[in-house]
PDB file of N, CA and C in Angstrom:
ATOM      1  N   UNK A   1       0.843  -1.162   0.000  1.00  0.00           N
ATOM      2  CA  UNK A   1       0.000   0.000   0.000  1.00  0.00           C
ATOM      3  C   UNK A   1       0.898   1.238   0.000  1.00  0.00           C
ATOM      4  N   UNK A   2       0.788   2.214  -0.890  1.00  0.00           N
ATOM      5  CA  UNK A   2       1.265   3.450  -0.979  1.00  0.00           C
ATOM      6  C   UNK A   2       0.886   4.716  -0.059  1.00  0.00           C
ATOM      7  N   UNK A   3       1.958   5.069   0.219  1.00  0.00           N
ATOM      8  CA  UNK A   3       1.786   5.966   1.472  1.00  0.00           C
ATOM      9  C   UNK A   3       1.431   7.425   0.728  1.00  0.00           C
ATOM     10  N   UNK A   4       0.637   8.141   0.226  1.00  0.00           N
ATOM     11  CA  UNK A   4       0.312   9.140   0.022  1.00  0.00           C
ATOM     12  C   UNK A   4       1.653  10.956  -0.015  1.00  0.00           C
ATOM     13  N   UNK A   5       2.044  10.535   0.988  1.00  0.00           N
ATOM     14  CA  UNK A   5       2.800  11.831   1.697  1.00  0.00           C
ATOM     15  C   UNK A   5       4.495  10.775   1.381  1.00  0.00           C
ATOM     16  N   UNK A   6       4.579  10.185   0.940  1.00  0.00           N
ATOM     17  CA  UNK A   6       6.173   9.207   0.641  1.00  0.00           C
ATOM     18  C   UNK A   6       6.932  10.022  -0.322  1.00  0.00           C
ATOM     19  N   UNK A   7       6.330  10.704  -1.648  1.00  0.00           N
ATOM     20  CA  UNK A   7       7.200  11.281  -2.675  1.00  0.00           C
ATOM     21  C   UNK A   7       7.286  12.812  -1.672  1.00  0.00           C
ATOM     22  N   UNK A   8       6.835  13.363  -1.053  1.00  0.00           N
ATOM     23  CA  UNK A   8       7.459  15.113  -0.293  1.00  0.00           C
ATOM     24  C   UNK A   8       8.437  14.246   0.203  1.00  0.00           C
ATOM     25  N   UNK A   9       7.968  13.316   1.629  1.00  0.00           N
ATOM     26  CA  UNK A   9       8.842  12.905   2.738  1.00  0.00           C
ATOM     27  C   UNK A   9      10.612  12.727   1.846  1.00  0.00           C
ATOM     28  N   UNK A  10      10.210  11.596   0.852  1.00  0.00           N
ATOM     29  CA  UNK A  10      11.471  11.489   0.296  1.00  0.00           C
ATOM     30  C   UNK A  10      12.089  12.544  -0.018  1.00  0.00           C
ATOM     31  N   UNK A  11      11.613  13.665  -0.692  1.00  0.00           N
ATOM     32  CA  UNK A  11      12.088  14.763  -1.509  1.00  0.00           C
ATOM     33  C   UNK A  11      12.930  15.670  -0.133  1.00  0.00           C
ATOM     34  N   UNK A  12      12.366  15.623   1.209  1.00  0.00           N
ATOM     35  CA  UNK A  12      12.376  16.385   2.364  1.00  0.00           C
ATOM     36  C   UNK A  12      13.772  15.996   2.631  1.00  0.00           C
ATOM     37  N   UNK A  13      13.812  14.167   2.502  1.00  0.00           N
ATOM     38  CA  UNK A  13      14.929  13.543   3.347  1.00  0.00           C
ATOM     39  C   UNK A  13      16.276  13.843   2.003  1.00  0.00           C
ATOM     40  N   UNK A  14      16.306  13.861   1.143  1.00  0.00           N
ATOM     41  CA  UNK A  14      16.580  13.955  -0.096  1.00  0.00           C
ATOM     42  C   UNK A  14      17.501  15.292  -0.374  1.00  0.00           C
ATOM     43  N   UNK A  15      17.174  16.251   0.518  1.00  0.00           N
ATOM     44  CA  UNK A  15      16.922  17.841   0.342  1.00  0.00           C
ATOM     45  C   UNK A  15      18.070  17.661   1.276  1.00  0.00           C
ATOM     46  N   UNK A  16      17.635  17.135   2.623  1.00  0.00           N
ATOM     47  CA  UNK A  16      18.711  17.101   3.993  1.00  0.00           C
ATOM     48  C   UNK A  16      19.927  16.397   3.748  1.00  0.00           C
ATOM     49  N   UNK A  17      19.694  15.309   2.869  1.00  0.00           N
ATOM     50  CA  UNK A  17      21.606  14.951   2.583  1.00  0.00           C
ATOM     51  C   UNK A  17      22.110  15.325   1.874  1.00  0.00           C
ATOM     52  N   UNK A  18      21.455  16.533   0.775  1.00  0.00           N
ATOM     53  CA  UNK A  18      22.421  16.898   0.262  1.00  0.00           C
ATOM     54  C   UNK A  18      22.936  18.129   0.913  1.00  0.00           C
ATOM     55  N   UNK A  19      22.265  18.966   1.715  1.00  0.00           N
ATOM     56  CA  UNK A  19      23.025  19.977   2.983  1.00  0.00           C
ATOM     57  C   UNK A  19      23.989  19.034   3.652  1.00  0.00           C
ATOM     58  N   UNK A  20      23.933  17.689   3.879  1.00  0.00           N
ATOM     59  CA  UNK A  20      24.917  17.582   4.268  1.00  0.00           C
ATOM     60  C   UNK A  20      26.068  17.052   3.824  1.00  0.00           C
ATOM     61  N   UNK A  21      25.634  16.299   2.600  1.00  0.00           N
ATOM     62  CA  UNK A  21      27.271  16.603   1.842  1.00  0.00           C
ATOM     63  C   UNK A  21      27.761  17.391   1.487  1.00  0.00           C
ATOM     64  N   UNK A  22      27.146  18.540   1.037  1.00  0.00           N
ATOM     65  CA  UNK A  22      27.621  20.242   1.578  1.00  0.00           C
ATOM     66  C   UNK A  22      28.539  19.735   2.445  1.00  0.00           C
ATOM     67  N   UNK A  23      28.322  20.100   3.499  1.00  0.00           N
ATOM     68  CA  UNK A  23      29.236  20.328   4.435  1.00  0.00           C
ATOM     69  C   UNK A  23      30.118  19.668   5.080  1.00  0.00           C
ATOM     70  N   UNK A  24      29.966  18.076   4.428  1.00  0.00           N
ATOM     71  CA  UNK A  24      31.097  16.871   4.495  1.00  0.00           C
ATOM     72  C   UNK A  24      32.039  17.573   3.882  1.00  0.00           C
ATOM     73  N   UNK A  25      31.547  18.248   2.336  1.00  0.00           N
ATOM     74  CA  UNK A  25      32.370  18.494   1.452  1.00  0.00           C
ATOM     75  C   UNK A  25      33.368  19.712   1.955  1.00  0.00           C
ATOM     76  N   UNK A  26      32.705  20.567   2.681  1.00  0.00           N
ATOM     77  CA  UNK A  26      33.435  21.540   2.843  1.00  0.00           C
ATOM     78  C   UNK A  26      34.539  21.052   4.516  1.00  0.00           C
ATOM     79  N   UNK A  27      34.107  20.274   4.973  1.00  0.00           N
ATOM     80  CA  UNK A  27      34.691  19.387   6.090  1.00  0.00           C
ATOM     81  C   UNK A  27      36.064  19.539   5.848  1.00  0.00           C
ATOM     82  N   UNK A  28      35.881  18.165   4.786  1.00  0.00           N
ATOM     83  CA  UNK A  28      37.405  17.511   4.301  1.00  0.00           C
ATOM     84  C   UNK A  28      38.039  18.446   3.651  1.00  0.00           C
ATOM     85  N   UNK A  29      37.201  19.201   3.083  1.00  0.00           N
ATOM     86  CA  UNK A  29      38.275  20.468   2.154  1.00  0.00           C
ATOM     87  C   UNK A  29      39.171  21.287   3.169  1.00  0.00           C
ATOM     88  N   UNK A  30      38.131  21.300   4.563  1.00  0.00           N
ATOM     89  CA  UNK A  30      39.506  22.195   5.512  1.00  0.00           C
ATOM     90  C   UNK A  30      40.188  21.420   6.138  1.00  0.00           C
ATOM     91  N   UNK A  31      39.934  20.083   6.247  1.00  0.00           N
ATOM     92  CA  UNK A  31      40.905  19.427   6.939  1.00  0.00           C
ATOM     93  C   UNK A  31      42.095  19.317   5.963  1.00  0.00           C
ATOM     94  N   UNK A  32      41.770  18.711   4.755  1.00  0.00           N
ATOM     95  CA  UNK A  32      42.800  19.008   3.822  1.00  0.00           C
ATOM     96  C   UNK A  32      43.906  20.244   3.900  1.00  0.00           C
ATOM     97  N   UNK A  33      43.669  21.641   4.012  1.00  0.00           N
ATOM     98  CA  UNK A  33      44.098  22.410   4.036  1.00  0.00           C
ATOM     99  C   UNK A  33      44.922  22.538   5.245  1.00  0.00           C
ATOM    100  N   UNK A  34      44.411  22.380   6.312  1.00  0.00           N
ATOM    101  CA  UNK A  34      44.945  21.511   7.662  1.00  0.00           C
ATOM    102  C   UNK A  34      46.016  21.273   7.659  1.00  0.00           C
ATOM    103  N   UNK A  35      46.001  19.469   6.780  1.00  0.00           N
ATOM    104  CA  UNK A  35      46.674  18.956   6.570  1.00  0.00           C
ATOM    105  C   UNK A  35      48.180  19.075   6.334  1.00  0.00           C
ATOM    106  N   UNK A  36      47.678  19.791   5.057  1.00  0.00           N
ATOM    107  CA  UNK A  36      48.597  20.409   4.525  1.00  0.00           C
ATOM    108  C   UNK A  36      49.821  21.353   5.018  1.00  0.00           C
ATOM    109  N   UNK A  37      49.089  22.483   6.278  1.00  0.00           N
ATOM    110  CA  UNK A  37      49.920  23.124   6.850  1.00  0.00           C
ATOM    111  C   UNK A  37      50.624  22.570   7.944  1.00  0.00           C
ATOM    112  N   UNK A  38      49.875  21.174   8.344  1.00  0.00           N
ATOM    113  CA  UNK A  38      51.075  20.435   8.894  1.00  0.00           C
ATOM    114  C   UNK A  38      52.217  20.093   8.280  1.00  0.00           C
ATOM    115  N   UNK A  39      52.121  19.333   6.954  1.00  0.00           N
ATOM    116  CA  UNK A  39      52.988  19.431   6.527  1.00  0.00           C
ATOM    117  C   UNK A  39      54.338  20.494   6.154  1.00  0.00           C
ATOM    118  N   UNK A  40      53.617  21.575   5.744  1.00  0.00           N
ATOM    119  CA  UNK A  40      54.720  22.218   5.436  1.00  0.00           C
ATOM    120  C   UNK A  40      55.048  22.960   6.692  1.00  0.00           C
ATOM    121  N   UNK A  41      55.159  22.954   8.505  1.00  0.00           N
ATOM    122  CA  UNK A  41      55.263  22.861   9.200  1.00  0.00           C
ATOM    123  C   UNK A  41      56.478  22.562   9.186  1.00  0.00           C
ATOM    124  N   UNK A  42      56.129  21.026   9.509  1.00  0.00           N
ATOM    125  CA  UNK A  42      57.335  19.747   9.728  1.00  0.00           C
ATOM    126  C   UNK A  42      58.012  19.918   8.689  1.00  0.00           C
ATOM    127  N   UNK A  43      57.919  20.395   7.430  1.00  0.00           N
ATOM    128  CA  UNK A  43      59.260  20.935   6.205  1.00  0.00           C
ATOM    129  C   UNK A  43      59.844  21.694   6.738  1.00  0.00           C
ATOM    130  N   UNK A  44      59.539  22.950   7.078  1.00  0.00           N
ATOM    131  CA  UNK A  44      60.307  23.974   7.476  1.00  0.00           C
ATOM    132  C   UNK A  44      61.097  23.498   8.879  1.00  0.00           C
ATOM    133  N   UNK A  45      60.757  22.422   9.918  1.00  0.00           N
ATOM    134  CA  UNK A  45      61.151  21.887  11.267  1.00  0.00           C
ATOM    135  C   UNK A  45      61.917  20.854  10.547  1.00  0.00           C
ATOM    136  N   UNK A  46      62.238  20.570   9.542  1.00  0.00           N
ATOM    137  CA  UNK A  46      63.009  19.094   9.335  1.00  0.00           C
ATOM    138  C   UNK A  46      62.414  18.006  10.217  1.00  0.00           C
ATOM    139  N   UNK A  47      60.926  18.089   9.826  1.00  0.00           N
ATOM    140  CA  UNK A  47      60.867  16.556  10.834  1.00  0.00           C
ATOM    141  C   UNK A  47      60.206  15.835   9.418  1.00  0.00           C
ATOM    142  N   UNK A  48      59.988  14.478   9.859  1.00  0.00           N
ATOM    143  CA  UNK A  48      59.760  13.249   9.045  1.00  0.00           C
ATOM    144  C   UNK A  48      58.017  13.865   8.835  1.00  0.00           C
ATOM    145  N   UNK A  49      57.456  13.796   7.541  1.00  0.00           N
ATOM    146  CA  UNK A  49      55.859  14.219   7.418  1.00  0.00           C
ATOM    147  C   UNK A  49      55.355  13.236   7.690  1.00  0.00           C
ATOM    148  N   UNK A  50      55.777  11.667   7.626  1.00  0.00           N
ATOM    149  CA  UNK A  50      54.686  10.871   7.944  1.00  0.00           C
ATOM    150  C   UNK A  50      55.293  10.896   9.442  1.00  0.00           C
ATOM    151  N   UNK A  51      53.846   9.849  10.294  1.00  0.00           N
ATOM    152  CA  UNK A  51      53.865   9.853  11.791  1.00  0.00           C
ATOM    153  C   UNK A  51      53.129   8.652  11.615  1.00  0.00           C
ATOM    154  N   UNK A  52      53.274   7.636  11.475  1.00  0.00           N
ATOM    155  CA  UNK A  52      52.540   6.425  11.757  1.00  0.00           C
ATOM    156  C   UNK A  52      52.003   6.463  13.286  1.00  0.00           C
ATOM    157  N   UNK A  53      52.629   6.876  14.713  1.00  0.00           N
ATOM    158  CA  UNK A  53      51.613   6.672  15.456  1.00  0.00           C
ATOM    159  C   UNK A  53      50.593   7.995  15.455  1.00  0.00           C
ATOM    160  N   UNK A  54      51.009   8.938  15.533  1.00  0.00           N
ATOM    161  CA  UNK A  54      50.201  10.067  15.254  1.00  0.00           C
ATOM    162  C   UNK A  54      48.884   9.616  14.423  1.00  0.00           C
ATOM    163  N   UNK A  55      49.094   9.268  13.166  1.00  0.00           N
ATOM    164  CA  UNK A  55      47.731   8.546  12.549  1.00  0.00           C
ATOM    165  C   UNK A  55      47.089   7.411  13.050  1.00  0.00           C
ATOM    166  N   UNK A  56      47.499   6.743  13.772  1.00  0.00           N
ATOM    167  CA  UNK A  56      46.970   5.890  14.437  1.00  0.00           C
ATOM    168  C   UNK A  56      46.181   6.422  15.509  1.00  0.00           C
ATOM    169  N   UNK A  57      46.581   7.516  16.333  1.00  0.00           N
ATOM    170  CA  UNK A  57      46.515   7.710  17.087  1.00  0.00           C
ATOM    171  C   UNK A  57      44.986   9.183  16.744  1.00  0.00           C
ATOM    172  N   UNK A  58      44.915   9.391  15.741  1.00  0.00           N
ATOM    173  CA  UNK A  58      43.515  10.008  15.663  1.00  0.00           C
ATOM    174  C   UNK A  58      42.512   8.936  14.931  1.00  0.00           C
ATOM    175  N   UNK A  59      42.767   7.881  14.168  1.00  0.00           N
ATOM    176  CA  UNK A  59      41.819   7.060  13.608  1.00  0.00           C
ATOM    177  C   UNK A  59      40.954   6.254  14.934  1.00  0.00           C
ATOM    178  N   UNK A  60      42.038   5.861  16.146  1.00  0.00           N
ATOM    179  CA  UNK A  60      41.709   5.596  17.786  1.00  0.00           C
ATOM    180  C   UNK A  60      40.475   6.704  17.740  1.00  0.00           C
ATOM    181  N   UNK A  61      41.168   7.943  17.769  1.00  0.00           N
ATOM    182  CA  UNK A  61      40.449   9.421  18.350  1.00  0.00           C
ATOM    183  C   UNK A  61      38.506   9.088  17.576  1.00  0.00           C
ATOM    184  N   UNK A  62      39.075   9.130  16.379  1.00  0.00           N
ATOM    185  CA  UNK A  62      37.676   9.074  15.514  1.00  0.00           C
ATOM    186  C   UNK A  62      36.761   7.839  15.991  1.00  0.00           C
ATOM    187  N   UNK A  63      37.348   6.717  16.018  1.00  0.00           N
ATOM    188  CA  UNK A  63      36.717   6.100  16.233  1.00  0.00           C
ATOM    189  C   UNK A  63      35.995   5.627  17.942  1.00  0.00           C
ATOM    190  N   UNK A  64      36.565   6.365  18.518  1.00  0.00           N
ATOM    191  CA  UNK A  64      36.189   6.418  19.811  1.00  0.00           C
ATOM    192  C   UNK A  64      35.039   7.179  20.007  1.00  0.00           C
ATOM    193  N   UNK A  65      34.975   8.679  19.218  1.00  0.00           N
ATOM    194  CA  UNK A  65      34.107   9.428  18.483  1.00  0.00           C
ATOM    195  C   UNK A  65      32.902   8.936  18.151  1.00  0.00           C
ATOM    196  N   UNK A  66      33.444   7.892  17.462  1.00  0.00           N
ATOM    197  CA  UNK A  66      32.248   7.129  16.303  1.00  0.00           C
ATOM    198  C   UNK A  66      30.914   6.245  17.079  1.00  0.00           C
ATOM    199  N   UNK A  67      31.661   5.696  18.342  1.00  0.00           N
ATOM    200  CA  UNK A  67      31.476   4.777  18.961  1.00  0.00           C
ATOM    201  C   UNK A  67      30.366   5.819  19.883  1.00  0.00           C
ATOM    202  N   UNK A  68      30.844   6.806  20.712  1.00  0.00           N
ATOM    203  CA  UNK A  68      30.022   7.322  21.831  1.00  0.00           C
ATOM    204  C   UNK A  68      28.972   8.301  20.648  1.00  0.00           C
ATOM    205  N   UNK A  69      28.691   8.133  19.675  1.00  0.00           N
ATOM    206  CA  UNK A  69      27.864   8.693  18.951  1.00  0.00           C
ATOM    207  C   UNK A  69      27.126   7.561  18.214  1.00  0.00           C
ATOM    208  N   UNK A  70      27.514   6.753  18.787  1.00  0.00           N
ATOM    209  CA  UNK A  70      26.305   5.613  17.630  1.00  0.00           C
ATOM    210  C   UNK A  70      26.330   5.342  16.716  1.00  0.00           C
ATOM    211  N   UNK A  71      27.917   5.829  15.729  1.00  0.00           N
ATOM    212  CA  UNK A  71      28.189   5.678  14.324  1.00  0.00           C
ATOM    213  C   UNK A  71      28.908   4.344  13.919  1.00  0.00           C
ATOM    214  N   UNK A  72      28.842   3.868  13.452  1.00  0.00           N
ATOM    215  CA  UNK A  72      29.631   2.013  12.535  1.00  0.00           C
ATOM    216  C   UNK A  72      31.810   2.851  12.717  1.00  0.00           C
ATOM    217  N   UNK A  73      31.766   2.250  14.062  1.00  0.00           N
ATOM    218  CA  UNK A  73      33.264   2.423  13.760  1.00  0.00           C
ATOM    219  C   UNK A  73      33.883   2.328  12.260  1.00  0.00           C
ATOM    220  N   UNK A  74      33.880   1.257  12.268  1.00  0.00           N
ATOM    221  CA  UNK A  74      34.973   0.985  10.872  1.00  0.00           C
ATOM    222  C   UNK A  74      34.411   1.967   9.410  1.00  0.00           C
ATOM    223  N   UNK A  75      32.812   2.030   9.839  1.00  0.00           N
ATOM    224  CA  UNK A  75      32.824   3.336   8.684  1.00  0.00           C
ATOM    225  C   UNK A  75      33.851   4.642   8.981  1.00  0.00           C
ATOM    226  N   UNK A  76      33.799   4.900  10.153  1.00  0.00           N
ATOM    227  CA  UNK A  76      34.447   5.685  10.679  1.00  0.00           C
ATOM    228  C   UNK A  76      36.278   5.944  10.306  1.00  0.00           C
ATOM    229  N   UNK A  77      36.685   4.911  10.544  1.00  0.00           N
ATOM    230  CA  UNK A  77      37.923   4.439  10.948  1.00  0.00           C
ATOM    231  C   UNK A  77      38.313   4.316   8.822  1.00  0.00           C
ATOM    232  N   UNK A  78      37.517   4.045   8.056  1.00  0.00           N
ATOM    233  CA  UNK A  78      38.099   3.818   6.881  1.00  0.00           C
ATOM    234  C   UNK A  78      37.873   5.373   6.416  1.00  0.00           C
ATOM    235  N   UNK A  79      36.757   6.009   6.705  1.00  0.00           N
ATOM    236  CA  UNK A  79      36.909   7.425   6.134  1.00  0.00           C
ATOM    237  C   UNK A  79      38.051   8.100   6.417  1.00  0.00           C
ATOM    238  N   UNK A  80      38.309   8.338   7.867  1.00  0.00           N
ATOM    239  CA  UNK A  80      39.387   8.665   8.360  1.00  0.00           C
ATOM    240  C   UNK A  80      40.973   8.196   7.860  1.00  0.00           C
ATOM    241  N   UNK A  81      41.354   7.376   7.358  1.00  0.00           N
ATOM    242  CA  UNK A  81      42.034   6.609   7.195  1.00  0.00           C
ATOM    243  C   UNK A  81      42.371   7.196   5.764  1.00  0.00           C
ATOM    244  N   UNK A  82      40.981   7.348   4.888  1.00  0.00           N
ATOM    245  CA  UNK A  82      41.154   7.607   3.603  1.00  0.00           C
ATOM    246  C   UNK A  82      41.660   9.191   3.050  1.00  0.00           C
ATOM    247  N   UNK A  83      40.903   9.808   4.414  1.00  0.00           N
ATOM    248  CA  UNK A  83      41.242  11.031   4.533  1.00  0.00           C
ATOM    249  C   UNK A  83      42.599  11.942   4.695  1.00  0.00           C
TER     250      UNK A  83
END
């Protein structure tokens, strides 16, 4: 049986993720930028740019995050990761 009010509702829910990939999008774009000025940081400090525990050590962060918010760790933990 067809729910009458299903094509707005969808259009409503539809409307709301894309505000929020908006702002995923604009998320990662500043973390990126972030990123980045870590890096050229540690250029100008002569230190090593990668940090294997350091990254470990916020994918922990995120996913600890992920966890006291009710989100699928490992979704968590691979975005992060990818990021």
């Amino acid at each position: 049986m067809s729910h009458p009010d299903a094509p707005d509702a969808l259009e409503a829910l539809r409307t709301r993720i894309e505000a929020v990939d908006q702002e995923l999008i604009r998320l990662i774009g500043e973390r990126r930028s972030l990123v980045l000025e870590v890096g050229r940081v540690k250029a100008e400090a002569d230190l090593p740019v990668l940090d294997p525990s350091q990254e470990a050590k916020v994918v922990r962060r995120a996913a600890a995050l992920a966890r006291e918010a009710g989100v699928d760790e490992e979704l968590v933990r691979d975005v992060v990761w990818r990021i």
